[in-house]
Protein backbone atom coordinates (compact mmCIF):
# COMPACT_ATOMS: atom_id res chain seq x y z
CA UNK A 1 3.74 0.95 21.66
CA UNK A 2 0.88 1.23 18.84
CA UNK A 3 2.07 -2.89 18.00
CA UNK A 4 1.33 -3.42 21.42
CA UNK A 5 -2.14 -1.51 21.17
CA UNK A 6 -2.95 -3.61 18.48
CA UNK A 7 -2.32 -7.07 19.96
CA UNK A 8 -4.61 -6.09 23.19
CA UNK A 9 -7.37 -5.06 20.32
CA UNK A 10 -6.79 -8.22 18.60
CA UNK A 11 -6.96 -10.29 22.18
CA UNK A 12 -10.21 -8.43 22.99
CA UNK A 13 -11.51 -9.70 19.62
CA UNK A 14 -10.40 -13.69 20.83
CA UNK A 15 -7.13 -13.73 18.59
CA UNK A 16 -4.70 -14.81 20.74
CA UNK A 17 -1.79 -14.75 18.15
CA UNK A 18 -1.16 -11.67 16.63
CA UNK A 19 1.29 -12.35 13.23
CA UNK A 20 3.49 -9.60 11.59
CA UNK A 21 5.92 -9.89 8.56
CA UNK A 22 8.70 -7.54 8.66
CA UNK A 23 10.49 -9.54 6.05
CA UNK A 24 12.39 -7.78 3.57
CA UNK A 25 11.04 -7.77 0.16
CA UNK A 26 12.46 -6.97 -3.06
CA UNK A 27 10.11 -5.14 -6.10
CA UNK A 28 10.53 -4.44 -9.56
CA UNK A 29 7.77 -1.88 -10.96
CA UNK A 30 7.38 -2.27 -14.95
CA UNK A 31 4.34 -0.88 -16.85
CA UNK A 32 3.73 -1.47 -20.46
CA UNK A 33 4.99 1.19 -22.61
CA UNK A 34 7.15 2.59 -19.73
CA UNK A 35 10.82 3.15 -20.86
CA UNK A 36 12.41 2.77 -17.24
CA UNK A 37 11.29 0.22 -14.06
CA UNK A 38 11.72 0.88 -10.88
CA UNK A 39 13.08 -1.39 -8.33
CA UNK A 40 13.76 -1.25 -3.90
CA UNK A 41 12.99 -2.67 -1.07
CA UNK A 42 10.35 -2.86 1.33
CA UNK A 43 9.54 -4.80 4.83
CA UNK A 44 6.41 -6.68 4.95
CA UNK A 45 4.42 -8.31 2.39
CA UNK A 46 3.97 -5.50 -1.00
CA UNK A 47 0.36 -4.89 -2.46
CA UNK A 48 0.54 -2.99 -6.20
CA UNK A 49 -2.40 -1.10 -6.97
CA UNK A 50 -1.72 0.08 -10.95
CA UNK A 51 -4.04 2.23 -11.78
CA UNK A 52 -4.84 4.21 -14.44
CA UNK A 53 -2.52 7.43 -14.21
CA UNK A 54 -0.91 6.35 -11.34
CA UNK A 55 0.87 3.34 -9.44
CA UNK A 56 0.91 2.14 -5.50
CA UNK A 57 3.13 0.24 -3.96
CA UNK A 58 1.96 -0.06 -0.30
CA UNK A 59 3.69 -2.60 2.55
CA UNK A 60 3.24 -2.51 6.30
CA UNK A 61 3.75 1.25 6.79
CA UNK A 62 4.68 2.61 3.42
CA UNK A 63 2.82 3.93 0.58
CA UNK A 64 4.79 4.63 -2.57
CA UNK A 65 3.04 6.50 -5.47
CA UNK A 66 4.43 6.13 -8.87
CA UNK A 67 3.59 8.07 -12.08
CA UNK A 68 3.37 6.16 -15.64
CA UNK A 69 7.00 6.06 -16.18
CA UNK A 70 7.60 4.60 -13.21
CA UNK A 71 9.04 7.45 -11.42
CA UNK A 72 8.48 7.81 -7.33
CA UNK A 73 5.77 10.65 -6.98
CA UNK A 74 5.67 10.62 -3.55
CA UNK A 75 5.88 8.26 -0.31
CA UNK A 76 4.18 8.23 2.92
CA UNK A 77 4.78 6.35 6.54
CA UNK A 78 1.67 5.67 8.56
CA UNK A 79 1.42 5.27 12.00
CA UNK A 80 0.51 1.35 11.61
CA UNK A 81 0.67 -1.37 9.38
CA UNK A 82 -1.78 -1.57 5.95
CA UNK A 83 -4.32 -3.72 6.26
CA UNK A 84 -3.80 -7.05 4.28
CA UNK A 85 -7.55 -7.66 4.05
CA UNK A 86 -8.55 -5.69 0.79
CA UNK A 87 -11.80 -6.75 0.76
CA UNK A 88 -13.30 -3.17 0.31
CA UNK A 89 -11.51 -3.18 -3.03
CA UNK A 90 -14.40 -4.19 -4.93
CA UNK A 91 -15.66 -2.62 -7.98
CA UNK A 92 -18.58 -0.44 -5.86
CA UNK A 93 -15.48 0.98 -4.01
CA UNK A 94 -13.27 0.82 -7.05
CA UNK A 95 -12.80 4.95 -7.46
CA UNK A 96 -10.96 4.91 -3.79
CA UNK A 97 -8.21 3.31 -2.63
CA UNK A 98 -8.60 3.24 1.24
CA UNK A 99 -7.51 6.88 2.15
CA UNK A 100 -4.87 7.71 -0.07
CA UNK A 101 -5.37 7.94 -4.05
CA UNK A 102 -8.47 9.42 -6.06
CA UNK A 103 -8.43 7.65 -9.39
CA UNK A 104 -11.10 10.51 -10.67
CA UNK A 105 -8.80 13.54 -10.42
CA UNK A 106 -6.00 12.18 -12.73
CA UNK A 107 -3.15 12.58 -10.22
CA UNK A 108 -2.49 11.88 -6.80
CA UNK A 109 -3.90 13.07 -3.84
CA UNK A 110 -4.06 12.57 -0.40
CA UNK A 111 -7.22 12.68 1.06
């Protein structure tokens, strides 16, 4: 249902193909001085945001939040896909990562 809501938004905007990768990915997290990785799986294309107390792993619907040794925090499903188009990332928006981590606080939070 919320795919489909998406595809008439997308139509309304003149795209008339709407593309989606549920492929299946395979990760491997390692950070530098970390004594373990981490690796799964997710569907759709993964993004890795490493930053400086903490690590995301977002793809499609999932956000995965690491600490420093690589060890899974927390993980949370959204209603729809990530957006692959990170071009708010810059460094005047570098202290927020769209909606989910505060780099500031020194730990996760949702927001």
């Amino acid at each position: 249902m919320a795919n489909e809501i998406l595809n008439d938004m997308q139509r309304s905007r003149g795209g008339d193909v709407v593309e989606e990768d549920a492929s299946r990915y395979s990760v491997t997290l390692r950070r530098v001085g970390a004594a373990e990785s981490w690796s799964g799986e997710v569907i759709g294309i993964p993004s890795v945001f490493a930053l400086q107390t903490v690590t995301v792993l977002a793809a499609n619907k999932v956000i995965i939040v690491f600490d420093q040794e690589n060890k899974k925090l927390w993980q949370g499903t959204n209603n729809y896909n990530l957006s692959s188009d990170l071009s708010g990332s810059d460094e005047r928006n570098a202290n927020l990562w769209p909606g989910t981590v505060r780099r500031e606080t020194g730990r996760p939070v949702r927001v």
